[in-house]
PDB file of N, CA and C in Angstrom:
ATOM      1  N   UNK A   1       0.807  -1.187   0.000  1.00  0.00           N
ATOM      2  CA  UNK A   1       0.000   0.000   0.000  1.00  0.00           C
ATOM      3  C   UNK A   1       0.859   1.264   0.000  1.00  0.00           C
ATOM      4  N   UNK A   2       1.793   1.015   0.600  1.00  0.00           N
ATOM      5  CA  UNK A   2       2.826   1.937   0.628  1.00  0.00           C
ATOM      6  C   UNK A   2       3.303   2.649  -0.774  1.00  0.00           C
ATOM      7  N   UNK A   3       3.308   1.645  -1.626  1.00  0.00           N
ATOM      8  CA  UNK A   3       3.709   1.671  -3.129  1.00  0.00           C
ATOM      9  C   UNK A   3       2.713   2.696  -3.763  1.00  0.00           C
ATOM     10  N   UNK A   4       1.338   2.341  -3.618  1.00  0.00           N
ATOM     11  CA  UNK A   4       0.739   3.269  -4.141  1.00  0.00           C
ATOM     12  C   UNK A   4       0.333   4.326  -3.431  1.00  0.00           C
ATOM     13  N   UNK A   5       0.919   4.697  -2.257  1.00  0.00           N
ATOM     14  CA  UNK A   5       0.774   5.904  -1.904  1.00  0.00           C
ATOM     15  C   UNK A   5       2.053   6.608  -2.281  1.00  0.00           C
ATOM     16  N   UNK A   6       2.922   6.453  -2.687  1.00  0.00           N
ATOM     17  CA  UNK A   6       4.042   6.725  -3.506  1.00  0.00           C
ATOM     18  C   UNK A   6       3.705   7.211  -5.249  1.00  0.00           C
ATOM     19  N   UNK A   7       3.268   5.796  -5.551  1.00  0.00           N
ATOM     20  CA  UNK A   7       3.150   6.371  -6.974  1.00  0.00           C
ATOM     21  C   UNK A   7       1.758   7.742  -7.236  1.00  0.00           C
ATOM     22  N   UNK A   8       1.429   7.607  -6.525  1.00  0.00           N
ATOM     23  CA  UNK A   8      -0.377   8.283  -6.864  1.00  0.00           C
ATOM     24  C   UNK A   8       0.047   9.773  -5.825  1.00  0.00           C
ATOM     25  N   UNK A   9       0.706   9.537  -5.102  1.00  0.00           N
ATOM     26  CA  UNK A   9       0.923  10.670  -4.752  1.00  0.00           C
ATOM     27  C   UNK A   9       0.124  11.347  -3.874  1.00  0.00           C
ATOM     28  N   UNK A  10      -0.488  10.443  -3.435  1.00  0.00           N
ATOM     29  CA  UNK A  10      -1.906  10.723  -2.824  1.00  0.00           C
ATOM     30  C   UNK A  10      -1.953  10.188  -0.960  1.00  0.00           C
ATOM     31  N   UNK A  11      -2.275  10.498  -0.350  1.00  0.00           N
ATOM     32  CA  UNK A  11      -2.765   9.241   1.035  1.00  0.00           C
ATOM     33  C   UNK A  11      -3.788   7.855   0.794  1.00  0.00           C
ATOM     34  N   UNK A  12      -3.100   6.839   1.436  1.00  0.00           N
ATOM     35  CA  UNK A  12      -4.147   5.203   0.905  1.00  0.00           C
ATOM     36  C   UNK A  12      -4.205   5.257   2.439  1.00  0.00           C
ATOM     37  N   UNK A  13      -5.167   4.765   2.832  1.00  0.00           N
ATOM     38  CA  UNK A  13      -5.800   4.663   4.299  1.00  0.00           C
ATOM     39  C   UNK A  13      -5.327   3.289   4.283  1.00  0.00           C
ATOM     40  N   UNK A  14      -4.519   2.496   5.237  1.00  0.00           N
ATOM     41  CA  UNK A  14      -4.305   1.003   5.407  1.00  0.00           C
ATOM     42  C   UNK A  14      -4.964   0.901   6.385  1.00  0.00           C
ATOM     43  N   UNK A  15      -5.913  -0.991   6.084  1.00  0.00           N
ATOM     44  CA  UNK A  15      -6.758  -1.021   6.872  1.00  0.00           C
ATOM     45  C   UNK A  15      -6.321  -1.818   7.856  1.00  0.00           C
ATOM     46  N   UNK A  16      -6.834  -1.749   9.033  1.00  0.00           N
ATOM     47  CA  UNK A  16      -6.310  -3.311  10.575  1.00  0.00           C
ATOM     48  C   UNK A  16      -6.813  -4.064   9.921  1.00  0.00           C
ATOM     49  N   UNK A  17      -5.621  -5.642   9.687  1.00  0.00           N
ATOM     50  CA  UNK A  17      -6.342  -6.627   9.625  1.00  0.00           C
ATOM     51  C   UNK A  17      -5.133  -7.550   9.181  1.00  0.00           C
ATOM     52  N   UNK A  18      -4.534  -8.784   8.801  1.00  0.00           N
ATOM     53  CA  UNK A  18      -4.017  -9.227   8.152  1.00  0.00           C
ATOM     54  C   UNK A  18      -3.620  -9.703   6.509  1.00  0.00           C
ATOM     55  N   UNK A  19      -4.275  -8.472   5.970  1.00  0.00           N
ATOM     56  CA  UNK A  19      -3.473  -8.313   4.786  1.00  0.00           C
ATOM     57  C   UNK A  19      -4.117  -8.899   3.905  1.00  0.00           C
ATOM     58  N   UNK A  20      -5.681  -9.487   4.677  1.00  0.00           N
ATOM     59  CA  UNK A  20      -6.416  -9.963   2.969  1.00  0.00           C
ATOM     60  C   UNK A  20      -7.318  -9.548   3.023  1.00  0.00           C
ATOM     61  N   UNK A  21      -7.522  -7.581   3.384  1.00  0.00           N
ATOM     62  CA  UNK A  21      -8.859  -6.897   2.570  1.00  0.00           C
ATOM     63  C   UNK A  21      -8.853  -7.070   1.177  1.00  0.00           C
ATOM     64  N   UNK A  22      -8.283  -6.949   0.797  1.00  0.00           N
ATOM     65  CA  UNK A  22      -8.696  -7.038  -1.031  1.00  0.00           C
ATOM     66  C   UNK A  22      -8.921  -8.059  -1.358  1.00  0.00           C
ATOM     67  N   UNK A  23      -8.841  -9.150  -0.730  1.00  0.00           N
ATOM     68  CA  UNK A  23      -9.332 -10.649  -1.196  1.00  0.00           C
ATOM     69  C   UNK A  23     -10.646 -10.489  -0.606  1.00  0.00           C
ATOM     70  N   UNK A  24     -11.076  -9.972   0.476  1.00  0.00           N
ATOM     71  CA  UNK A  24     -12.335 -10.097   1.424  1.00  0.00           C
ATOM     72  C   UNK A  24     -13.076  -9.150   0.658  1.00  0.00           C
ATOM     73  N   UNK A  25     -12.591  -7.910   0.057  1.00  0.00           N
ATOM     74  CA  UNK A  25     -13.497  -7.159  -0.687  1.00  0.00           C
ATOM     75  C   UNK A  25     -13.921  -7.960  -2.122  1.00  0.00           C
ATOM     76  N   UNK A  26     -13.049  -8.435  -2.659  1.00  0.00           N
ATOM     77  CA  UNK A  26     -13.291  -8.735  -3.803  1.00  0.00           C
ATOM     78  C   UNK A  26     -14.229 -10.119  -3.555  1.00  0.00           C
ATOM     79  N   UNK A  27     -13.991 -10.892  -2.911  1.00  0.00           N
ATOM     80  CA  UNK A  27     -15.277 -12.146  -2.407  1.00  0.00           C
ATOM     81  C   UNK A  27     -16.622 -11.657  -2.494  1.00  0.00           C
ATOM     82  N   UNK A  28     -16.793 -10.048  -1.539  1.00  0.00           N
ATOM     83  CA  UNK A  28     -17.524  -9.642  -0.927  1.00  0.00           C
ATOM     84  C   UNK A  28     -18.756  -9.410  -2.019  1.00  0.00           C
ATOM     85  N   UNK A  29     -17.828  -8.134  -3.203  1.00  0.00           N
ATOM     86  CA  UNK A  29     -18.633  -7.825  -4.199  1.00  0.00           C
ATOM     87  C   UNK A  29     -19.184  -8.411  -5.211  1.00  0.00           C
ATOM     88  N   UNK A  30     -18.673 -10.126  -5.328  1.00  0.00           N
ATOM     89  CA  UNK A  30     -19.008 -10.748  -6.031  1.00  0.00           C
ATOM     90  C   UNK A  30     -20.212 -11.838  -5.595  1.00  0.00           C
ATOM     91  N   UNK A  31     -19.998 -11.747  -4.546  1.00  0.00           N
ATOM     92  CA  UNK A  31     -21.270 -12.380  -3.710  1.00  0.00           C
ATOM     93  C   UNK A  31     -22.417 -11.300  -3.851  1.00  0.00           C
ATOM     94  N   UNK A  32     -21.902  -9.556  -3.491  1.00  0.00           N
ATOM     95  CA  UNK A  32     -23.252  -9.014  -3.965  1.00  0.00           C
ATOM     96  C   UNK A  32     -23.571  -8.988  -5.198  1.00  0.00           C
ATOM     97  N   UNK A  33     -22.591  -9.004  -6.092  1.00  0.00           N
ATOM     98  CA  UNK A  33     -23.343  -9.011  -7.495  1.00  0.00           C
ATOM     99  C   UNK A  33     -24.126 -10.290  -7.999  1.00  0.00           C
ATOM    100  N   UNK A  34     -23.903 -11.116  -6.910  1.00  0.00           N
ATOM    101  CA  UNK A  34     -24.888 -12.413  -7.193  1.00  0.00           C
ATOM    102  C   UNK A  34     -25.979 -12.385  -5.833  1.00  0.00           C
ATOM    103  N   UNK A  35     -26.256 -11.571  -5.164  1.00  0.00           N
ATOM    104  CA  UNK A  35     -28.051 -11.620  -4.380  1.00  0.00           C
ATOM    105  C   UNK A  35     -27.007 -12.322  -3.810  1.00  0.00           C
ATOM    106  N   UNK A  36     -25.955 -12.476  -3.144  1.00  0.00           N
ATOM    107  CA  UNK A  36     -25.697 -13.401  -1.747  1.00  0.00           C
ATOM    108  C   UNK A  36     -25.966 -12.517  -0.582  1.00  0.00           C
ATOM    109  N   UNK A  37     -25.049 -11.218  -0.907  1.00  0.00           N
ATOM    110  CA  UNK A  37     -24.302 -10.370  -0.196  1.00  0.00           C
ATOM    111  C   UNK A  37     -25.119  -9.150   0.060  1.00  0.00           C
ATOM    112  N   UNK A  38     -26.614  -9.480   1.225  1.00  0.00           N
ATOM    113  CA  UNK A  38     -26.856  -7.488   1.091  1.00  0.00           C
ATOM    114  C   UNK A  38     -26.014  -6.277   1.875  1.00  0.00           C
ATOM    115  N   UNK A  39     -26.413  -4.751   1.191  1.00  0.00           N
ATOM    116  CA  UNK A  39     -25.979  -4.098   2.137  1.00  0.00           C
ATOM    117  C   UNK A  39     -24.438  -3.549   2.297  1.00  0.00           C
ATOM    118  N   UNK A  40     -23.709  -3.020   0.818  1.00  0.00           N
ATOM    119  CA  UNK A  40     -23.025  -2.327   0.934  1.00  0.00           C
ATOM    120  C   UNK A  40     -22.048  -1.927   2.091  1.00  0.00           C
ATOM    121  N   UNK A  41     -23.210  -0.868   2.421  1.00  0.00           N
ATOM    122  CA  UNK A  41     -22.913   0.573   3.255  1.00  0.00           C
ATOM    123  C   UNK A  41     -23.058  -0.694   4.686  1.00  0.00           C
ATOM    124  N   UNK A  42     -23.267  -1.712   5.301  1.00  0.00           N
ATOM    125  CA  UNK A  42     -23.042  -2.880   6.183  1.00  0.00           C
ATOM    126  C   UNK A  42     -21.560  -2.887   6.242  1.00  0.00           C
ATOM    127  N   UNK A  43     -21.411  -3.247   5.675  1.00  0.00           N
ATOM    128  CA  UNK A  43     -20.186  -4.444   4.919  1.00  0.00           C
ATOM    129  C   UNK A  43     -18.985  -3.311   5.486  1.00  0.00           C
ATOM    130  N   UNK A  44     -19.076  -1.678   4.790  1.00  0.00           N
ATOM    131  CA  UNK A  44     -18.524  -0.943   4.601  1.00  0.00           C
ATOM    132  C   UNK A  44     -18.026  -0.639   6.024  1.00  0.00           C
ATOM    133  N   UNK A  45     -19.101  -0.410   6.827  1.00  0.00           N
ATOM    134  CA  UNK A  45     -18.839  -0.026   8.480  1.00  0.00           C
ATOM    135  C   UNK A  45     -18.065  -0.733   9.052  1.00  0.00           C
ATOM    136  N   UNK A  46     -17.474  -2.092   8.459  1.00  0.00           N
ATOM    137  CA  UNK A  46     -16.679  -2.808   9.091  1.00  0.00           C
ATOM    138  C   UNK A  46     -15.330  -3.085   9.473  1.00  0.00           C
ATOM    139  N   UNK A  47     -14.939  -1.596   7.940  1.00  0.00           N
ATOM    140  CA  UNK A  47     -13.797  -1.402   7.453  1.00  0.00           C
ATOM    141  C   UNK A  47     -12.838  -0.738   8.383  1.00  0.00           C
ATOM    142  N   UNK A  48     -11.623  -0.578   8.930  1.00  0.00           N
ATOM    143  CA  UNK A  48     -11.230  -0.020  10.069  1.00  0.00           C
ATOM    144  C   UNK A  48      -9.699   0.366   9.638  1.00  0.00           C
ATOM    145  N   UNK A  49      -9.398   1.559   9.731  1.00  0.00           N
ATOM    146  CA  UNK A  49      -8.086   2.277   9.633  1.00  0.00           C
ATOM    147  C   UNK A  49      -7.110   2.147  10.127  1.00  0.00           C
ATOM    148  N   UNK A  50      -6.268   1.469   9.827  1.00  0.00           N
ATOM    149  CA  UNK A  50      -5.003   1.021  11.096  1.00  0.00           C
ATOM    150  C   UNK A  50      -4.033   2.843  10.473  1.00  0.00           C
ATOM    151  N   UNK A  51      -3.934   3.109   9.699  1.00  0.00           N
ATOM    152  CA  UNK A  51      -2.982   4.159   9.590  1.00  0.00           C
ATOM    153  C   UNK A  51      -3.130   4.574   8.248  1.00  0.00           C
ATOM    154  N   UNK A  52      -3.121   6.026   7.918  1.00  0.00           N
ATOM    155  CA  UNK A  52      -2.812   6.667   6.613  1.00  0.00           C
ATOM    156  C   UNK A  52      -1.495   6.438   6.046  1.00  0.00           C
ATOM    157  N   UNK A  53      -0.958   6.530   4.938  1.00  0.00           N
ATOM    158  CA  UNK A  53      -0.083   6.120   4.172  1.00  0.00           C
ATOM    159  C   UNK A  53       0.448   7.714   3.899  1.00  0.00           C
ATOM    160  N   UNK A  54       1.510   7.749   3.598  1.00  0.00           N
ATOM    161  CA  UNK A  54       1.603   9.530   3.113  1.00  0.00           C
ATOM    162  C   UNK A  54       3.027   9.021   2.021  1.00  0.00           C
ATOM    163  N   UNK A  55       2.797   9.876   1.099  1.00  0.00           N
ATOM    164  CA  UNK A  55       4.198   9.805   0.045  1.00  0.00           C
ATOM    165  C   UNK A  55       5.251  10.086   0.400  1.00  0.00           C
ATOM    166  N   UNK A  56       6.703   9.391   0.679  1.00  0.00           N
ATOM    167  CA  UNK A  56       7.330   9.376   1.478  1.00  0.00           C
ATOM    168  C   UNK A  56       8.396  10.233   0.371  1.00  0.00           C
ATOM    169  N   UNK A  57       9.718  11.407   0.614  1.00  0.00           N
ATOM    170  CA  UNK A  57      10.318  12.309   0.430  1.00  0.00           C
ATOM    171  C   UNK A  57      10.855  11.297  -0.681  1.00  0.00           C
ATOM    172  N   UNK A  58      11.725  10.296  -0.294  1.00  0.00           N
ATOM    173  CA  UNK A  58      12.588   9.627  -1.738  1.00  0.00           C
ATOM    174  C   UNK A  58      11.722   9.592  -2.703  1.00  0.00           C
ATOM    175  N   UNK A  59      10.610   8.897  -2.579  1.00  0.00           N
ATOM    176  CA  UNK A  59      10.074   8.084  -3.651  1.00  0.00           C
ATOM    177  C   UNK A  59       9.316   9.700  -4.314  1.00  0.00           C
ATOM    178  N   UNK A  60       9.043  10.574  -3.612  1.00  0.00           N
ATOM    179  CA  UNK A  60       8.604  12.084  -4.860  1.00  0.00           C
ATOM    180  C   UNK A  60      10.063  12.176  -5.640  1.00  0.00           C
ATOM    181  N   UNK A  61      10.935  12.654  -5.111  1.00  0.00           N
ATOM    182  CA  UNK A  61      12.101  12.955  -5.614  1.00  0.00           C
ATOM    183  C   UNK A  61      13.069  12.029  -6.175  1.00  0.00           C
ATOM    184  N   UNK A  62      12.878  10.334  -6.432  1.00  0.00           N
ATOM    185  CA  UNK A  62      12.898   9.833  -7.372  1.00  0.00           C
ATOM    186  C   UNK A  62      11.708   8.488  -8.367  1.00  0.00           C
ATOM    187  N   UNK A  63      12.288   7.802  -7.613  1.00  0.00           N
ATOM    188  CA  UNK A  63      11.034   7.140  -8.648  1.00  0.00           C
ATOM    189  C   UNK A  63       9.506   7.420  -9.040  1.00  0.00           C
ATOM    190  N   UNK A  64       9.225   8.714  -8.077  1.00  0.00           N
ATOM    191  CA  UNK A  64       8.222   9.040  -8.884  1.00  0.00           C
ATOM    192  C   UNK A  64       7.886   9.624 -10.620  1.00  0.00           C
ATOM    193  N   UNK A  65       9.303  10.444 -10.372  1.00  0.00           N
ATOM    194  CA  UNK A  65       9.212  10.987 -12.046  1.00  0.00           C
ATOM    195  C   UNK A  65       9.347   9.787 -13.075  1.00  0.00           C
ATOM    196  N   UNK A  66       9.918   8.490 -12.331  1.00  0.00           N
ATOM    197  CA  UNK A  66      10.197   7.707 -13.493  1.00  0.00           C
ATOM    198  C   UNK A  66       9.047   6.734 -14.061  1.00  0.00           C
ATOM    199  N   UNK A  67       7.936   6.398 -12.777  1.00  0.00           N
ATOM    200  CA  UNK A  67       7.385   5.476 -12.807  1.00  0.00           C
ATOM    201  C   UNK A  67       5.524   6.380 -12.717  1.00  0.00           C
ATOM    202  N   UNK A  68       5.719   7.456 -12.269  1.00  0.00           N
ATOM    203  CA  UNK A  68       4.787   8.431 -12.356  1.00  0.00           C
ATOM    204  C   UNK A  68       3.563   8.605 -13.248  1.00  0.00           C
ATOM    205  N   UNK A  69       3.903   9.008 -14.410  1.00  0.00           N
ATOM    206  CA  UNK A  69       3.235   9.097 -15.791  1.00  0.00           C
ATOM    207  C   UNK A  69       2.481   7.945 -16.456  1.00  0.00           C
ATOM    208  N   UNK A  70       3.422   6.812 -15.918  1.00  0.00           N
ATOM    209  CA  UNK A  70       2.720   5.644 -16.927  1.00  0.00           C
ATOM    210  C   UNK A  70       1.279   5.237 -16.245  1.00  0.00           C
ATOM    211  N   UNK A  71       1.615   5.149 -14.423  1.00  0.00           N
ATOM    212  CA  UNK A  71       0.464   5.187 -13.359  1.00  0.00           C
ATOM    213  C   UNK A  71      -1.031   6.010 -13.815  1.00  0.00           C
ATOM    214  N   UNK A  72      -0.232   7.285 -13.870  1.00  0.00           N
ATOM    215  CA  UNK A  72      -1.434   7.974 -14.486  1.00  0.00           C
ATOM    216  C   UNK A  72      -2.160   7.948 -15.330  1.00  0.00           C
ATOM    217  N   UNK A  73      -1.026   7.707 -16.810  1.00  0.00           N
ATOM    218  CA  UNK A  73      -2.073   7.263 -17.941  1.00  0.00           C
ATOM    219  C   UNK A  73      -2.570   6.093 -18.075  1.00  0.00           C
ATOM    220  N   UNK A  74      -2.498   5.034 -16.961  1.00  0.00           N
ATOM    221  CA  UNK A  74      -3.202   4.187 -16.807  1.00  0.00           C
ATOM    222  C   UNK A  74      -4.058   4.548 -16.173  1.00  0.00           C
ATOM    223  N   UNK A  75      -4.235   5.415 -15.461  1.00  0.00           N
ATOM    224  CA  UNK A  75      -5.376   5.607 -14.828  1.00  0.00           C
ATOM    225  C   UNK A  75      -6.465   6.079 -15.368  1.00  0.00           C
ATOM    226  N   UNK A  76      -6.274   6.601 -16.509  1.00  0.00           N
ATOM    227  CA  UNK A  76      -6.555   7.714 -17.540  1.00  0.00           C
ATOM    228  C   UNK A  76      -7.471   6.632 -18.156  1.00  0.00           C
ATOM    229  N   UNK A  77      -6.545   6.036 -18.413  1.00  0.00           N
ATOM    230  CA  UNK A  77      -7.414   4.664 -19.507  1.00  0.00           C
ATOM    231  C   UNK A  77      -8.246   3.519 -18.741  1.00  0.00           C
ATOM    232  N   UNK A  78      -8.455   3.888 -17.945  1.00  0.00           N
ATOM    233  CA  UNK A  78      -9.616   2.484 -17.197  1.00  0.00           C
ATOM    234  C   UNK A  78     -10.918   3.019 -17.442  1.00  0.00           C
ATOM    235  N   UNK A  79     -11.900   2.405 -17.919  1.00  0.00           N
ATOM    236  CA  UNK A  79     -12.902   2.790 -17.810  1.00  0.00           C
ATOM    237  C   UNK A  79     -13.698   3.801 -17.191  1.00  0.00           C
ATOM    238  N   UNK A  80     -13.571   3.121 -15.645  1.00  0.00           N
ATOM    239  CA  UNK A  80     -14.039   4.505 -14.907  1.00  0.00           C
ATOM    240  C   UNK A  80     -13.899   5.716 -14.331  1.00  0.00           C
ATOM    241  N   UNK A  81     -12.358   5.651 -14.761  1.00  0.00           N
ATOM    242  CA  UNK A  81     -11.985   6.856 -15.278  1.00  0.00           C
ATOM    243  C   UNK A  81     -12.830   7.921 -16.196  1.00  0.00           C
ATOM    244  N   UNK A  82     -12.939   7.502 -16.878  1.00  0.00           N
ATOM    245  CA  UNK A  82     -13.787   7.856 -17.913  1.00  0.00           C
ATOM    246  C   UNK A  82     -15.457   8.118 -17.909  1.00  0.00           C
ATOM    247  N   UNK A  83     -16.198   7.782 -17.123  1.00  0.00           N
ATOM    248  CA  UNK A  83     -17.156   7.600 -16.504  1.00  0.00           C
ATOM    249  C   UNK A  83     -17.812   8.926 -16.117  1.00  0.00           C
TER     250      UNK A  83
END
């Protein structure tokens, strides 16, 4: 998470837990997109902040310029981006 609070340049909120929210989210939404899973904004309240992420001094002042741009114009190009 660290990584992409580096490349994006941005703060990523890391959540408490052992390291498989994104497996638990991604289960999650696919169970709601099949009527398993009600209740979003449920699900959501459960989510818990162990610490903000902040862009750390090296990684602006180098690998960001290098690895920077391509991040973005990928970002550029995802769909919902576009949206």
């Amino acid at each position: 998470m660290q990584f992409l609070a580096d490349i994006l340049d941005a703060p990523v909120d890391r959540p408490v837990g052992d390291g498989d929210d994104p497996a638990l989210g991604a289960a999650y939404l696919a169970g709601f997109a099949a009527g398993l899973c009600p209740d979003l904004a449920g699900f959501a309240a459960t989510w818990k902040c162990e610490r903000p992420l902040h862009t750390t001094q090296w990684m602006r002042q180098t690998r960001q310029r290098k690895m920077g741009p391509g991040w973005q114009d990928a970002g550029r190009a995802h769909p919902l981006a576009r949206a």
